[in-house]
Each structure stands twice: as C-alpha cells, then as structure tokens.
Protein backbone atom coordinates (compact mmCIF):
# COMPACT_ATOMS: atom_id res chain seq x y z
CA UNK A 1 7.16 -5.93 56.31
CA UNK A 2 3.58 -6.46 55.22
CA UNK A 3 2.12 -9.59 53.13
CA UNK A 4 -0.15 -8.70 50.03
CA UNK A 5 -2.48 -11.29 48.98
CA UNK A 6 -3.64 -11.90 45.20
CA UNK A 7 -7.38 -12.10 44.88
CA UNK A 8 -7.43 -15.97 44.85
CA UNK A 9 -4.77 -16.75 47.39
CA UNK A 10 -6.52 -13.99 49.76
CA UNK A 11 -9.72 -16.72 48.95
CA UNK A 12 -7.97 -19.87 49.33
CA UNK A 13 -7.21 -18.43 52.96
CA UNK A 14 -10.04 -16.81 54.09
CA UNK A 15 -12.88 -18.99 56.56
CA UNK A 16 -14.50 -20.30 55.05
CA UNK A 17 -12.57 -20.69 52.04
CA UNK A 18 -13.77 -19.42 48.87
CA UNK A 19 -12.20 -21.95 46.45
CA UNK A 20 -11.63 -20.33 42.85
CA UNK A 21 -13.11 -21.87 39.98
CA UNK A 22 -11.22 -23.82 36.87
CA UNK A 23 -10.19 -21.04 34.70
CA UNK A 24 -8.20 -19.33 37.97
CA UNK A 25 -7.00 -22.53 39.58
CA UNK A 26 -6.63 -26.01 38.90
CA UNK A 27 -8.03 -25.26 35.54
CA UNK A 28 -6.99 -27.16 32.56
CA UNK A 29 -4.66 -25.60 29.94
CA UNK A 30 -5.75 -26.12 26.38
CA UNK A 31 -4.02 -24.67 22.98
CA UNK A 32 -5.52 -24.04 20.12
CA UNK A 33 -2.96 -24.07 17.11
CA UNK A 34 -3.67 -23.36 13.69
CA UNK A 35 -2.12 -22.34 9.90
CA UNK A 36 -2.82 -19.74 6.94
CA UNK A 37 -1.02 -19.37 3.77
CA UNK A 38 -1.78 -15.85 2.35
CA UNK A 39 -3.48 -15.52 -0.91
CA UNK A 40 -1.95 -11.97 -2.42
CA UNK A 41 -6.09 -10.90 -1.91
CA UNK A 42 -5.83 -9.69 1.75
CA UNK A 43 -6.17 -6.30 1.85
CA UNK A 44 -6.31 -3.24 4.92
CA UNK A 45 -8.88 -4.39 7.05
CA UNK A 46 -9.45 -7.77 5.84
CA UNK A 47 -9.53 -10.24 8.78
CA UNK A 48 -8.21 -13.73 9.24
CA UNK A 49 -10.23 -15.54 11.33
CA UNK A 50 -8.07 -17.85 13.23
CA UNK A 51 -9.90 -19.77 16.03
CA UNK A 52 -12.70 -19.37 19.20
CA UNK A 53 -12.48 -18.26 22.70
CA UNK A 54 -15.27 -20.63 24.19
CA UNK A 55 -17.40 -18.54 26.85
CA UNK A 56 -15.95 -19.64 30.27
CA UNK A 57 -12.16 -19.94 29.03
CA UNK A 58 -9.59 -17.63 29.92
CA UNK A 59 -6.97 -16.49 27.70
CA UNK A 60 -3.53 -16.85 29.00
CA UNK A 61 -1.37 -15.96 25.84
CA UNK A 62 0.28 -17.83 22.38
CA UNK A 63 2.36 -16.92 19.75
CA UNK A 64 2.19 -15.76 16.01
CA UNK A 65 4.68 -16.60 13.60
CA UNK A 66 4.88 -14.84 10.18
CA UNK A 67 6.50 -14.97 7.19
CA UNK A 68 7.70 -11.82 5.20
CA UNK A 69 4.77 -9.80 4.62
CA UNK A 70 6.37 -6.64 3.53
CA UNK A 71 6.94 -2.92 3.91
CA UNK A 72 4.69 -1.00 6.85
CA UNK A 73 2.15 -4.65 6.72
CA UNK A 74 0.70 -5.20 10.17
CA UNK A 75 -1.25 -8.03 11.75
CA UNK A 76 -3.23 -7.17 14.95
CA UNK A 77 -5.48 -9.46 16.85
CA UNK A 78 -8.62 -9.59 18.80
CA UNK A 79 -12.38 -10.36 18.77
CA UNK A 80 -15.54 -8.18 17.61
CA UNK A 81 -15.37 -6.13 21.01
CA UNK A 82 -11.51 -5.07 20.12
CA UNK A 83 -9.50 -5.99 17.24
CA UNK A 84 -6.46 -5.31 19.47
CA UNK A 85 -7.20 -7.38 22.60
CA UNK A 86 -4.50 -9.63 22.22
CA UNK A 87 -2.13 -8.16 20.28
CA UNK A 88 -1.85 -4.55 19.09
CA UNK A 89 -0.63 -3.57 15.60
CA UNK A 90 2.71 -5.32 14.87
CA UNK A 91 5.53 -5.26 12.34
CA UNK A 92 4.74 -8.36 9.96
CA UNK A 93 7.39 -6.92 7.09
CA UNK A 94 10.07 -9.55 7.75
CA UNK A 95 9.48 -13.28 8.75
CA UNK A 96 9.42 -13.72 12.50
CA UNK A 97 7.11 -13.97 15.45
CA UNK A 98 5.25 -12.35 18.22
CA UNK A 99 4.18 -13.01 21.63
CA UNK A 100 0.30 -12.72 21.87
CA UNK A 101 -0.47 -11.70 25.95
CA UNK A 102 -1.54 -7.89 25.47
CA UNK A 103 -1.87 -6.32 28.95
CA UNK A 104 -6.27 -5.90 27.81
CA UNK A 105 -6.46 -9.70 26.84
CA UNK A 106 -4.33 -11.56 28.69
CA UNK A 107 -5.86 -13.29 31.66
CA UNK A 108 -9.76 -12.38 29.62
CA UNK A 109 -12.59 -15.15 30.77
CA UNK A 110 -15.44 -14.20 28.62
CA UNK A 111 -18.93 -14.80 28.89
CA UNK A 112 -20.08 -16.32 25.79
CA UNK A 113 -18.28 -17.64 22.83
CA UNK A 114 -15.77 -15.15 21.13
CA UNK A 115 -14.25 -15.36 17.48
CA UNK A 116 -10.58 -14.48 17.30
CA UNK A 117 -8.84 -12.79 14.74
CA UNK A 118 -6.34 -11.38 12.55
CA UNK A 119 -6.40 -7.81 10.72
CA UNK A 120 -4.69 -6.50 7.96
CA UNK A 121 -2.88 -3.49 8.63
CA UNK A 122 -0.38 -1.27 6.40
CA UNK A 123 -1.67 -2.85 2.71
CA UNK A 124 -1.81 -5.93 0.53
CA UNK A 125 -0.41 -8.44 1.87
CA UNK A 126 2.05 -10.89 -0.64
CA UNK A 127 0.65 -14.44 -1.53
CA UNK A 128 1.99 -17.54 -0.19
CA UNK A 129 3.33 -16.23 2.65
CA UNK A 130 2.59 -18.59 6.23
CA UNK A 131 0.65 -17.63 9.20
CA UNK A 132 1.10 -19.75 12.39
CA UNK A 133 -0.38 -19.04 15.68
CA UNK A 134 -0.95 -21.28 18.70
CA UNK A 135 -2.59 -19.75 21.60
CA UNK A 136 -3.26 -20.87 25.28
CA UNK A 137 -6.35 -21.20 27.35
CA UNK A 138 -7.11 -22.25 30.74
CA UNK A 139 -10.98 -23.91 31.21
CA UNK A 140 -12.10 -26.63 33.59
C-alpha cells in the first residue's frame, strides 16, 4: 500500500523542512460575523456588502442565515473577481441557512484585500427580512 502526502505534510517532512506559513498551519482562526435587515429596495443585482477578506487570509468557510425572501429570490456570494466564489446562487425563498465553503473559494489566500459580498438574484427582495452570516478565516 502506498502513502500520499498533502502538499504541507510532504513539507513538514522533507530535509530540510519547509515549514508552511500561518494561513496553512498553525495559523490563527478568525470570524468575521455580521447582520442586514432588508429594506424592500434590493433589487436583481444589487449587492450587500457584508465584510473583507484581508490580503494574506485564507478563507476556510461560514454560514448564511436568511429569513423568507420569497419566490425564485437568490443570494450568491463572492468578491469583484467572482460573485460566486463562495457560494453559488441559492434558494433564499423560505427562512433558513446555507453553508458558505464553495469548492472555488474555500481554502482562497488572496493577495491583497478583497470585499465580500452578497447579490440579489431572482427579484425584489421583501423588507425587513434578516441577513446573518459569520464566516471563517485562518491568518497568522
């Protein structure tokens, strides 16, 4: 039976060892966590801006939380390079919640500072409704 070895393990081992930096190993997990209460004004393609991937961290995934939004309403999220990094379109029509770790975005260190956010997908969205998200980063 063979042994495979993950890029920073097959580091860790080699001579000398290359020791991975803060964001891979050892790193220091930090969430950012923050609310939105819709207005009834957010409309396709508006965006929700909902926090900052600092150049150097790396994304490691969070969670949205929604209230009823409506009919065929979608939230997706990313930055200015993809709007769907993190999560692609989702079903906001009935309160609930979604993991954010998209296969493009999850495990992402990027090289300078990155807004994150939400866009509105599907139509209008209802007023008063909550937005909740509370993502995770790993820095050193």
């Amino acid at each position: 039976m063979a042994d495979f070895y993950a890029i920073n393990t097959a580091g860790s081992r080699s001579v000398p060892p290359v020791l991975a930096n803060g964001g891979d190993s050892g790193g220091r997990q930090r969430v950012y966590y923050d609310e939105y209460v819709t207005t009834g004004s957010e409309v396709i393609g508006d965006r929700i801006l909902i926090g900052r991937l600092r150049a150097g961290q790396r994304f490691v995934g969070g969670v949205l939380a929604f209230g009823a939004m409506g009919s065929s309403r979608t939230f997706k999220l990313g930055d200015a390079d993809d709007d769907d990094r993190f999560l692609a379109a989702t079903s906001v029509a009935a309160a609930g919640h979604a993991d954010v770790a998209a296969l493009a975005g999850f495990g992402l260190k990027t090289a300078k500072d990155a807004d994150l956010f939400l866009t509105v997908g599907g139509g209008t969205l209802p007023g008063g409704q909550p937005v909740k998200i509370c993502l995770r980063v790993v820095s050193d």
